[in-house]
PDB file of N, CA and C in Angstrom:
ATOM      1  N   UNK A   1       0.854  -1.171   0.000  1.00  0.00           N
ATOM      2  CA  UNK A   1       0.000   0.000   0.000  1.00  0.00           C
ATOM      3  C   UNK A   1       0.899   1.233   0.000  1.00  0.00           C
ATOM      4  N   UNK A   2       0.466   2.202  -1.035  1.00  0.00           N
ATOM      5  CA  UNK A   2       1.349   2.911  -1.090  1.00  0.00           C
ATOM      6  C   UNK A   2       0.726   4.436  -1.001  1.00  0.00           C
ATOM      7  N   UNK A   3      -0.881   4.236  -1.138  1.00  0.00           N
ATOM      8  CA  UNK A   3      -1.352   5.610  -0.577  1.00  0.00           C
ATOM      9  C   UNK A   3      -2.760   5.495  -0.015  1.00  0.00           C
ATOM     10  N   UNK A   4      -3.381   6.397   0.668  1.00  0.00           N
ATOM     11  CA  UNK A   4      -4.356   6.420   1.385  1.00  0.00           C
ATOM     12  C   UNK A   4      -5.649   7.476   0.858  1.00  0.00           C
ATOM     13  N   UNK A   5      -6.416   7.375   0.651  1.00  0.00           N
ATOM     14  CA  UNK A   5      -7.570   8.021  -0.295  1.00  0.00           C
ATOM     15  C   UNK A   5      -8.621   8.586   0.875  1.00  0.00           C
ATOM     16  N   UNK A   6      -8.851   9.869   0.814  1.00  0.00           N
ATOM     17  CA  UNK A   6      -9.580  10.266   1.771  1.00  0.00           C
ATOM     18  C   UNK A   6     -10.594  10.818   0.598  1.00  0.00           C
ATOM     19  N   UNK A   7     -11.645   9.823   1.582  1.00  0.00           N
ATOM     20  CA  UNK A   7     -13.300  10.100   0.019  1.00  0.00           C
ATOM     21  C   UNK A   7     -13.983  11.055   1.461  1.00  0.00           C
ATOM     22  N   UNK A   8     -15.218  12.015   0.939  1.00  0.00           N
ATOM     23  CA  UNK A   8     -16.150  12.725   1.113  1.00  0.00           C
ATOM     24  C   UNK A   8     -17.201  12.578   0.536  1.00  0.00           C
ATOM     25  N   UNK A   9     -18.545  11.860   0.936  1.00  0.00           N
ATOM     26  CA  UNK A   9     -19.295  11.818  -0.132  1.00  0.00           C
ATOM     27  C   UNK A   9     -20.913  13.093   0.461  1.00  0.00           C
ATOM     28  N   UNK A  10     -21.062  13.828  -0.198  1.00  0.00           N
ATOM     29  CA  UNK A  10     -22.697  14.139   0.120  1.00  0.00           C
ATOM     30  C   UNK A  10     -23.900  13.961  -0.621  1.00  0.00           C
ATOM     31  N   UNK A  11     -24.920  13.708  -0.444  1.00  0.00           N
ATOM     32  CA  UNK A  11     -25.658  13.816  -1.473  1.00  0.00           C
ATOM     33  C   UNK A  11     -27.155  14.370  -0.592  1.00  0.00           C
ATOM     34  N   UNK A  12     -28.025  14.923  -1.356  1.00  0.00           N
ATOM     35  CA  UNK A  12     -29.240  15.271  -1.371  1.00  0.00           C
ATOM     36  C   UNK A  12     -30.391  14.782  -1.920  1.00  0.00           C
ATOM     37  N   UNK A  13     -31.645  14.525  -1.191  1.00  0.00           N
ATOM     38  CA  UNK A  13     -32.654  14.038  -2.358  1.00  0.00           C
ATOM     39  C   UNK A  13     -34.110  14.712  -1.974  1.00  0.00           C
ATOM     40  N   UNK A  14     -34.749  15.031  -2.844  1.00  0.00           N
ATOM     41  CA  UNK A  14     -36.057  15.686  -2.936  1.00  0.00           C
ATOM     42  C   UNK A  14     -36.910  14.661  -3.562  1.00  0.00           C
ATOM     43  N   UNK A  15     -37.792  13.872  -3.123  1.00  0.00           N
ATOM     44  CA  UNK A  15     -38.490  13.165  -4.032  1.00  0.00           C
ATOM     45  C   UNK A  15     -40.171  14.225  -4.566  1.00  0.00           C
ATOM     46  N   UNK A  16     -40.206  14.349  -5.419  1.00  0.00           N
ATOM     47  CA  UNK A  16     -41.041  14.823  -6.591  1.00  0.00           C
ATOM     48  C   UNK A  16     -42.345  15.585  -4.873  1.00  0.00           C
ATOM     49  N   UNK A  17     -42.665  16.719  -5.037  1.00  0.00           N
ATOM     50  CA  UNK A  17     -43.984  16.720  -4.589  1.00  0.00           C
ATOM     51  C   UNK A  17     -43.479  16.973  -2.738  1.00  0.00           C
ATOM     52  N   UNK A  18     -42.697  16.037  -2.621  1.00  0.00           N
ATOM     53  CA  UNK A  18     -42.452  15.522  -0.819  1.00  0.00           C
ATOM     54  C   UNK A  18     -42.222  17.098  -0.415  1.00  0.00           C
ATOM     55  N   UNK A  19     -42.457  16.819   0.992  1.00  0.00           N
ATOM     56  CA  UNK A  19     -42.572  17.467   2.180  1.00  0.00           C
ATOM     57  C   UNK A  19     -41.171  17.487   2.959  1.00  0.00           C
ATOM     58  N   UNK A  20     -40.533  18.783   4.128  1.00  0.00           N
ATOM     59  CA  UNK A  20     -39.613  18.860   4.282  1.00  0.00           C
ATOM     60  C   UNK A  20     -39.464  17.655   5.195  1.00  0.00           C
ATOM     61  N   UNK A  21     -40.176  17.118   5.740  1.00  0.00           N
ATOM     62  CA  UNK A  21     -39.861  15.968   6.618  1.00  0.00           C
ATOM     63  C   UNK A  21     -40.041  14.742   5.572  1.00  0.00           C
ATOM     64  N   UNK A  22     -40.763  14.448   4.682  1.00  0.00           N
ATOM     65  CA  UNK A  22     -40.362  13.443   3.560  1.00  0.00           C
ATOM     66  C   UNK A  22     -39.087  13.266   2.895  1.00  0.00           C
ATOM     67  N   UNK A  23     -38.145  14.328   2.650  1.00  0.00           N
ATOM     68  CA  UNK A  23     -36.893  14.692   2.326  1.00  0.00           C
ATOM     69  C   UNK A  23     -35.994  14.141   3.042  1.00  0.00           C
ATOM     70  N   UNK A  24     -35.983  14.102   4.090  1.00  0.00           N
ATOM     71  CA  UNK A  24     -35.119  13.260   4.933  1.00  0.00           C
ATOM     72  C   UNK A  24     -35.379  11.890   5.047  1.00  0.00           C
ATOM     73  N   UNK A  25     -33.800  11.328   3.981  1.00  0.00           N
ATOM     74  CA  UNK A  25     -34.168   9.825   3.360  1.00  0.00           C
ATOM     75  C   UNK A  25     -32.570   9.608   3.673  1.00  0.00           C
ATOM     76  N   UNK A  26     -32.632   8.240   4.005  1.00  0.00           N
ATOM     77  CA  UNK A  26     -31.647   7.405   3.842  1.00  0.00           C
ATOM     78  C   UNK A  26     -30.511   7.817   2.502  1.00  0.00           C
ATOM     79  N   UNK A  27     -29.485   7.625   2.557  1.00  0.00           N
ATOM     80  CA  UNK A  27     -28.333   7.502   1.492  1.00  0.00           C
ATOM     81  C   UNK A  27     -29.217   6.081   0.880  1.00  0.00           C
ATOM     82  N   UNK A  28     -29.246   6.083  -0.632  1.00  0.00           N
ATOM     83  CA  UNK A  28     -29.339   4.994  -1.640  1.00  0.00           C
ATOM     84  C   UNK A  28     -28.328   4.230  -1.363  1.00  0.00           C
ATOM     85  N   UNK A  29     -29.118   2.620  -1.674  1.00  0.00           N
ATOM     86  CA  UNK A  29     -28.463   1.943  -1.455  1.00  0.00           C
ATOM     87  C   UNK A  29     -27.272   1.715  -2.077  1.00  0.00           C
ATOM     88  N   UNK A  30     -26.175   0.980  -2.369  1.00  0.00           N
ATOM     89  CA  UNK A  30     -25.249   0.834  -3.637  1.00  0.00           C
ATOM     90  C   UNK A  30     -26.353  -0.362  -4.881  1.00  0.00           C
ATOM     91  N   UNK A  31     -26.901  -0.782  -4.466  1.00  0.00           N
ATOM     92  CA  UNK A  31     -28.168  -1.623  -5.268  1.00  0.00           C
ATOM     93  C   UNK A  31     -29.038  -0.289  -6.356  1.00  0.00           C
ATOM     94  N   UNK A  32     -29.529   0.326  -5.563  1.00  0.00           N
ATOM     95  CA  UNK A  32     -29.959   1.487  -6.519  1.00  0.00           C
ATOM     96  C   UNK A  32     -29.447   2.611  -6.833  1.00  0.00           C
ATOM     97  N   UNK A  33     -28.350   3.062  -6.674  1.00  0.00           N
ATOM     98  CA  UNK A  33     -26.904   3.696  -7.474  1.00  0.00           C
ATOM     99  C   UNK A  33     -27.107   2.725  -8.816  1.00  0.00           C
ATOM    100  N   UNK A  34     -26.364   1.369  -8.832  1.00  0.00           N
ATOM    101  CA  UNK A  34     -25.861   1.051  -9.685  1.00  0.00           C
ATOM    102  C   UNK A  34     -27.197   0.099 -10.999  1.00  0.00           C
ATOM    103  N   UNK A  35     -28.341  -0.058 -10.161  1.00  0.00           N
ATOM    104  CA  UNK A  35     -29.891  -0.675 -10.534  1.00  0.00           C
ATOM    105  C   UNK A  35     -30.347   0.186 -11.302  1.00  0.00           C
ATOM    106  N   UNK A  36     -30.935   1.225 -10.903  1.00  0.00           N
ATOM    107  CA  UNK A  36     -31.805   1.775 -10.996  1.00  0.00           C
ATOM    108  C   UNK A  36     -31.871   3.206 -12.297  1.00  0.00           C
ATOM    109  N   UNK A  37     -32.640   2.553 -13.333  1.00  0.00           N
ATOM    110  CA  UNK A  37     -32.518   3.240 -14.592  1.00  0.00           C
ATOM    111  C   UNK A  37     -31.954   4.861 -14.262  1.00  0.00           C
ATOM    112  N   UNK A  38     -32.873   5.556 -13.992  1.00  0.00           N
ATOM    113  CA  UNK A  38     -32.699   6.658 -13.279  1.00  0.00           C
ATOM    114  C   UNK A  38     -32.242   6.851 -11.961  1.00  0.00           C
ATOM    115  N   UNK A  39     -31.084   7.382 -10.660  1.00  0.00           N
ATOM    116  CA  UNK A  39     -31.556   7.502  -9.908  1.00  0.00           C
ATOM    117  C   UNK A  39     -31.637   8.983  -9.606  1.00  0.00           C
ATOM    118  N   UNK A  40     -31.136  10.557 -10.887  1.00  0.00           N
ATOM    119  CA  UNK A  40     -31.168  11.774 -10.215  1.00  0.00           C
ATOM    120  C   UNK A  40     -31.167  12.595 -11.866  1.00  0.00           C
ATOM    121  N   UNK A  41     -32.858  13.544 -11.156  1.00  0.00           N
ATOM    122  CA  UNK A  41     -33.055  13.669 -10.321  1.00  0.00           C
ATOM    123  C   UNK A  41     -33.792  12.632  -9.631  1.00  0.00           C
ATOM    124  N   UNK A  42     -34.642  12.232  -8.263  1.00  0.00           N
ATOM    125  CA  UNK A  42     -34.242  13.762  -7.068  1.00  0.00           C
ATOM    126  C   UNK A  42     -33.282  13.359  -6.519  1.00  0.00           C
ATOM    127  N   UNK A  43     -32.109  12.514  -6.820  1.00  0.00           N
ATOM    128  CA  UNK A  43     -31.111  12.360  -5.750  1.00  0.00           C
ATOM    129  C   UNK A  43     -29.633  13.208  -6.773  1.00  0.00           C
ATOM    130  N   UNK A  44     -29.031  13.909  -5.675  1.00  0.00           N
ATOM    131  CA  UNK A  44     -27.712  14.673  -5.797  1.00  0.00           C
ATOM    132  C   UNK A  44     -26.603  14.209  -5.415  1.00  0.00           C
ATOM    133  N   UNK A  45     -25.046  13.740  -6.133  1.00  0.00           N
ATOM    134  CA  UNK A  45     -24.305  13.593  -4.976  1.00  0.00           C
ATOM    135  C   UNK A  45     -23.322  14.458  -5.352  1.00  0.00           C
ATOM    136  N   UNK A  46     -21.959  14.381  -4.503  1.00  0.00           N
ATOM    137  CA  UNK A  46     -20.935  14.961  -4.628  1.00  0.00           C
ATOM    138  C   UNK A  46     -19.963  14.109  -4.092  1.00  0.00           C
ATOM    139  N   UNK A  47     -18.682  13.816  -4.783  1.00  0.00           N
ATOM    140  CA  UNK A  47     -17.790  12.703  -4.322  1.00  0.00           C
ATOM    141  C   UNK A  47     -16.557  13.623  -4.458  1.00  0.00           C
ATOM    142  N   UNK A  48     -15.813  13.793  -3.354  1.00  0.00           N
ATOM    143  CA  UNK A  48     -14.341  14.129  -3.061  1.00  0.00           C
ATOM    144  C   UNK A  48     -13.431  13.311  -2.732  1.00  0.00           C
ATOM    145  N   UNK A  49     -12.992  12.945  -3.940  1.00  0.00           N
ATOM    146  CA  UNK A  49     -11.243  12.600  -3.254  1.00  0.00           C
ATOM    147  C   UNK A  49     -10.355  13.118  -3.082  1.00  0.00           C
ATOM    148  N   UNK A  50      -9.284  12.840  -2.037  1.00  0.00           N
ATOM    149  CA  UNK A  50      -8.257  12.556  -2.007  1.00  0.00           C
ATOM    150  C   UNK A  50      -7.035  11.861  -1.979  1.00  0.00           C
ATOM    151  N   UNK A  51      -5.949  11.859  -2.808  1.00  0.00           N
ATOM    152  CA  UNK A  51      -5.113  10.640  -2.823  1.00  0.00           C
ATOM    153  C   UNK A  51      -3.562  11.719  -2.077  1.00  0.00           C
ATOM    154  N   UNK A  52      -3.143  10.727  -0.941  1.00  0.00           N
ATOM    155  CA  UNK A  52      -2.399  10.715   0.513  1.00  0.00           C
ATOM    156  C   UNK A  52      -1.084  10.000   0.122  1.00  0.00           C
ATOM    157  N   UNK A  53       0.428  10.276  -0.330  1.00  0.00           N
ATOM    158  CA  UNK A  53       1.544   8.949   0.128  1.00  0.00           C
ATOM    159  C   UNK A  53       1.496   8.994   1.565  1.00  0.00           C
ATOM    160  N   UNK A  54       1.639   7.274   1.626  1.00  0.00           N
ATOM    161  CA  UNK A  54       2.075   7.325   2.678  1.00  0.00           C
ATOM    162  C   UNK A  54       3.244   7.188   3.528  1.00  0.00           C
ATOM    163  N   UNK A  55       4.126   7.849   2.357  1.00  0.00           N
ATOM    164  CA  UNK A  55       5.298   8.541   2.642  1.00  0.00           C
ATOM    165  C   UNK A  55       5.245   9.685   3.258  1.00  0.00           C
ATOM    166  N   UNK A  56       4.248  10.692   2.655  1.00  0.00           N
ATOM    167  CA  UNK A  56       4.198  12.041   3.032  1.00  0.00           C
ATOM    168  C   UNK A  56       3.421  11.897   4.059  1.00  0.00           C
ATOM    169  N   UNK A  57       2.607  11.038   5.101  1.00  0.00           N
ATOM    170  CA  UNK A  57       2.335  11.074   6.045  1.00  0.00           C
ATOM    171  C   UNK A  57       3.081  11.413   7.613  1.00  0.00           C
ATOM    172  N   UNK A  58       2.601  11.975   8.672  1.00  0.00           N
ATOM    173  CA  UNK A  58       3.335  11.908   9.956  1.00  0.00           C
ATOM    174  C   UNK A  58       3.580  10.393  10.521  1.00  0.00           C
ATOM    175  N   UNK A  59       4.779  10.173  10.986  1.00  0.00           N
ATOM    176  CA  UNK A  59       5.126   9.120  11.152  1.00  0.00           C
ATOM    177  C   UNK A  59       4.871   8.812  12.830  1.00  0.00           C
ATOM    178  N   UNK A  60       4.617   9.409  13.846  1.00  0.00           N
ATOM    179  CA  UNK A  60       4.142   9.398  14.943  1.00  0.00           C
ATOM    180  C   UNK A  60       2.693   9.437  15.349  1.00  0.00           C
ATOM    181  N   UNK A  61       2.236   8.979  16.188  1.00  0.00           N
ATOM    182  CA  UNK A  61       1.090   8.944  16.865  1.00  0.00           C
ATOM    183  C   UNK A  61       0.469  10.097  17.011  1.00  0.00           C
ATOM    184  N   UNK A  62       1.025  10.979  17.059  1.00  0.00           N
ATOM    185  CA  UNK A  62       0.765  12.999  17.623  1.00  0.00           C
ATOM    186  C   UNK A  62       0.477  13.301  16.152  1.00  0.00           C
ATOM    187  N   UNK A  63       1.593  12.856  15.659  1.00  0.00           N
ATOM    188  CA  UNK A  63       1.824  13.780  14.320  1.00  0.00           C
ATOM    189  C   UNK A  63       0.350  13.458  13.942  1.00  0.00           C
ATOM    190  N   UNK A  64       0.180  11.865  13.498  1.00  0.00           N
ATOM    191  CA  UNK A  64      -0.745  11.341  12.364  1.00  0.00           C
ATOM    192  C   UNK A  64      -2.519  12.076  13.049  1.00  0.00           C
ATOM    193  N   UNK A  65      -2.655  11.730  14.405  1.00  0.00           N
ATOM    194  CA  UNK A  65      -3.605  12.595  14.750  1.00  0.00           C
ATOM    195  C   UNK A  65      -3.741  13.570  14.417  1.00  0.00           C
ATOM    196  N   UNK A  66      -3.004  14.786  14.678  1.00  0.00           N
ATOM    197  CA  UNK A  66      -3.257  16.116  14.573  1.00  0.00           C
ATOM    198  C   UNK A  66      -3.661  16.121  12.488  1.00  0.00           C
ATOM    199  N   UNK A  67      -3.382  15.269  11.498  1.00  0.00           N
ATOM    200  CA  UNK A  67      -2.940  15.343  10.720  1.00  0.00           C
ATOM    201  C   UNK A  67      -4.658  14.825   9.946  1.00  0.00           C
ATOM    202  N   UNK A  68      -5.098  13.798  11.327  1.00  0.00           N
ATOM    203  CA  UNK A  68      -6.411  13.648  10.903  1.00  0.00           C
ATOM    204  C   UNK A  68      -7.373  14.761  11.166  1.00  0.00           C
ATOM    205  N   UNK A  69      -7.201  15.342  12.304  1.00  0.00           N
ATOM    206  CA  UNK A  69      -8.147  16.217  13.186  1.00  0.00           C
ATOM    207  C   UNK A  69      -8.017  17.243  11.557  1.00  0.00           C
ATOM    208  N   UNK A  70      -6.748  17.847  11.366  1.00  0.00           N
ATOM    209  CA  UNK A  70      -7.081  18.646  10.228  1.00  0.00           C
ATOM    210  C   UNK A  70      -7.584  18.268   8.847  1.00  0.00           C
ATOM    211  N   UNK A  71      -7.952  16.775   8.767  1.00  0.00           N
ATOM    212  CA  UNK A  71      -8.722  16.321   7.345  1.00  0.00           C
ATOM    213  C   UNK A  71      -9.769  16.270   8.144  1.00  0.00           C
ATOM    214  N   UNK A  72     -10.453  15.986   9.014  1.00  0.00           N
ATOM    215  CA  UNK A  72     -11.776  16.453   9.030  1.00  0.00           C
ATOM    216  C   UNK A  72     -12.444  17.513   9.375  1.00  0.00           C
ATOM    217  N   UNK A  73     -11.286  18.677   9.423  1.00  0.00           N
ATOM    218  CA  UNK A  73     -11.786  20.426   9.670  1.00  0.00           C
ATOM    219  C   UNK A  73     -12.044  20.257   7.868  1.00  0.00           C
ATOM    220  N   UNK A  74     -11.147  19.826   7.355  1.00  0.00           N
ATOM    221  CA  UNK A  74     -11.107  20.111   5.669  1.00  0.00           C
ATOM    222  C   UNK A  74     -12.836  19.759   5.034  1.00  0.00           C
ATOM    223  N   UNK A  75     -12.611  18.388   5.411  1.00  0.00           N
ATOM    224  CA  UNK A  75     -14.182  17.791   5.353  1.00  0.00           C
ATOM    225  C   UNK A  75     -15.599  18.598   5.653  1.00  0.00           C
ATOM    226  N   UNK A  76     -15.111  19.415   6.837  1.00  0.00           N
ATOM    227  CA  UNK A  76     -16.688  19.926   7.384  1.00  0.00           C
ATOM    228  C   UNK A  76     -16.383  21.446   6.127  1.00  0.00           C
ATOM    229  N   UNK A  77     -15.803  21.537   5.824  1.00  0.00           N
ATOM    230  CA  UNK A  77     -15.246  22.962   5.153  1.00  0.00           C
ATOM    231  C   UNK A  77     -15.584  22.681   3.517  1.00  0.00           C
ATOM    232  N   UNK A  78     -15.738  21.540   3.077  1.00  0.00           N
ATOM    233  CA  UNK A  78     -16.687  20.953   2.368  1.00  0.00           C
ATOM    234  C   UNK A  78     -17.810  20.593   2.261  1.00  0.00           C
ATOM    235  N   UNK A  79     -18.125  19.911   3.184  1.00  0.00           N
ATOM    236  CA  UNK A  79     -19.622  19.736   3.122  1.00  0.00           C
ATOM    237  C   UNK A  79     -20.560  21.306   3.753  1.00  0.00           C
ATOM    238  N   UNK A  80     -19.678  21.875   4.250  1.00  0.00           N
ATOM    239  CA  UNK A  80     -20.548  23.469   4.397  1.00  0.00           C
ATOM    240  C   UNK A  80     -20.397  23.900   3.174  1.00  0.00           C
ATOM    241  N   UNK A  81     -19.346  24.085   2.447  1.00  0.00           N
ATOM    242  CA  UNK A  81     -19.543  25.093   1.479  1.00  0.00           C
ATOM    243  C   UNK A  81     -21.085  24.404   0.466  1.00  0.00           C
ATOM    244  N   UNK A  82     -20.879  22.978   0.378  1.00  0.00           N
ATOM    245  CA  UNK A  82     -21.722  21.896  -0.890  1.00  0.00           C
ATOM    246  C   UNK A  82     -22.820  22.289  -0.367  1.00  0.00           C
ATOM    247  N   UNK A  83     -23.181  22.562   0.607  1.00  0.00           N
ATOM    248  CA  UNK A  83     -24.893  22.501   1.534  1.00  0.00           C
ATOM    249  C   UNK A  83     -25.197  24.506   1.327  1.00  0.00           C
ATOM    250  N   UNK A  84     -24.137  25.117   1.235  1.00  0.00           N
ATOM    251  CA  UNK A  84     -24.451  26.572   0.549  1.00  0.00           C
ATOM    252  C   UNK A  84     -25.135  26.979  -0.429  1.00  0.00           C
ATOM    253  N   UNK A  85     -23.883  26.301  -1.560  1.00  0.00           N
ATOM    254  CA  UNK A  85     -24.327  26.050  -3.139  1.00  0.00           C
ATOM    255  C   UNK A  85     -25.295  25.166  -3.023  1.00  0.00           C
ATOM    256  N   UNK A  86     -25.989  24.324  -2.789  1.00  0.00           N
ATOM    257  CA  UNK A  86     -27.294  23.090  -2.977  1.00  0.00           C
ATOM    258  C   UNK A  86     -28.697  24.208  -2.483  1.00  0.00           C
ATOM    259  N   UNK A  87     -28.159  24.898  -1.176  1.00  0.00           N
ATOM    260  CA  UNK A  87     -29.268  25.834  -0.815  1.00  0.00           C
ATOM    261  C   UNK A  87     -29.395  27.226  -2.212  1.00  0.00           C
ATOM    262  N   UNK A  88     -28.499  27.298  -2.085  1.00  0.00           N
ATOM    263  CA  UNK A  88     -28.813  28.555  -3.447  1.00  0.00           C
ATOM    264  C   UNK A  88     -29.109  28.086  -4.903  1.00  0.00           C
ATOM    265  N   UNK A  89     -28.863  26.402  -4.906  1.00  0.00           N
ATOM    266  CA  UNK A  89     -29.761  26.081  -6.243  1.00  0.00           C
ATOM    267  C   UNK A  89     -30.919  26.332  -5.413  1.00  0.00           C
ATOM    268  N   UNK A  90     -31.583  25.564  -4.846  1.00  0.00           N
ATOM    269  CA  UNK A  90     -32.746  25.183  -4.465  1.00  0.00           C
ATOM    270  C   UNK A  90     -33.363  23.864  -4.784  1.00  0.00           C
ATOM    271  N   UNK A  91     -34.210  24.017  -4.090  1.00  0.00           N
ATOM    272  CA  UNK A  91     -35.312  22.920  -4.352  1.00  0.00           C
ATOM    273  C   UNK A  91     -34.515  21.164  -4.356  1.00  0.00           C
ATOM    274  N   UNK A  92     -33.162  21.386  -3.564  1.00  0.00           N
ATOM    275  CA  UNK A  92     -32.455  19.571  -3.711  1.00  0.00           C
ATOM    276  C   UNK A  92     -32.619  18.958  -2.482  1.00  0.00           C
ATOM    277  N   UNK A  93     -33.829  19.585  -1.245  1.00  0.00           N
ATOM    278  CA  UNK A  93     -33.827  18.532   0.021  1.00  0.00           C
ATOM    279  C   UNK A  93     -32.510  18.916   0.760  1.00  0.00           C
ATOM    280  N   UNK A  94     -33.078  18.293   1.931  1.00  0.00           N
ATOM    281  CA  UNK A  94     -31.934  18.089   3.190  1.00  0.00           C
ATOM    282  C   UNK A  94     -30.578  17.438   2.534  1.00  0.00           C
ATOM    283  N   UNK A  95     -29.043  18.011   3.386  1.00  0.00           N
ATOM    284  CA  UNK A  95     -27.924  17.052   2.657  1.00  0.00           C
ATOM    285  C   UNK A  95     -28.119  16.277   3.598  1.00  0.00           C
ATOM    286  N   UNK A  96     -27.441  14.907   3.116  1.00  0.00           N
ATOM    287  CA  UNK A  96     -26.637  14.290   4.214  1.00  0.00           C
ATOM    288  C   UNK A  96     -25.447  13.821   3.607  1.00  0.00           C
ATOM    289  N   UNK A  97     -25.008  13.324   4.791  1.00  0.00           N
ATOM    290  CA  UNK A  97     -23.111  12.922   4.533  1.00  0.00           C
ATOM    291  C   UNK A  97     -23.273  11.486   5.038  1.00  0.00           C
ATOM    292  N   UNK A  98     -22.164  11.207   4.492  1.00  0.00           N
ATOM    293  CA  UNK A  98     -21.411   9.819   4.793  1.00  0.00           C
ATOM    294  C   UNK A  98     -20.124  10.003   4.798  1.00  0.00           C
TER     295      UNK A  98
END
């Protein structure tokens, strides 16, 4: 193993008509991602990678922590900005994350 992939995924879904409490739905399954003729609209996603050596990683316990704590400041600094832009389209439902 020679590198480490830091994914972000969000997605949104509005189903046709629904209500703000109907909107709040489960992440699709990987069955209907990859099934399902259509699945968007009403479902939205957004997939971030990152690819990590893990050479260029901290080689200590302190280091590699502090090293995570700042990939998931990065993360929330993403999924805020994606849940900005989704609100100023409109009309794409609650986000959620995984």
């Amino acid at each position: 193993m020679k590198h480490i992939y830091d994914i972000t995924i969000a997605y949104s879904h509005t189903p046709p008509g629904g209500s703000k409490a109907s909107r709040l739905q489960d992440a699709p399954t990987i069955w209907q991602v990859f099934c399902l003729p259509i699945i968007s609209p009403p479902w939205r996603f957004h997939i971030h990678v990152k690819r990590f050596s893990i050479f260029d990683l901290p080689q200590d316990e302190e280091g590699i922590s502090e090293w995570l704590e700042h990939r998931w400041r990065v993360k929330d600094e993403i999924l805020k900005g994606l849940a900005a832009e989704w609100v100023e389209f409109g009309g794409l439902g609650e986000i959620g994350y995984l």
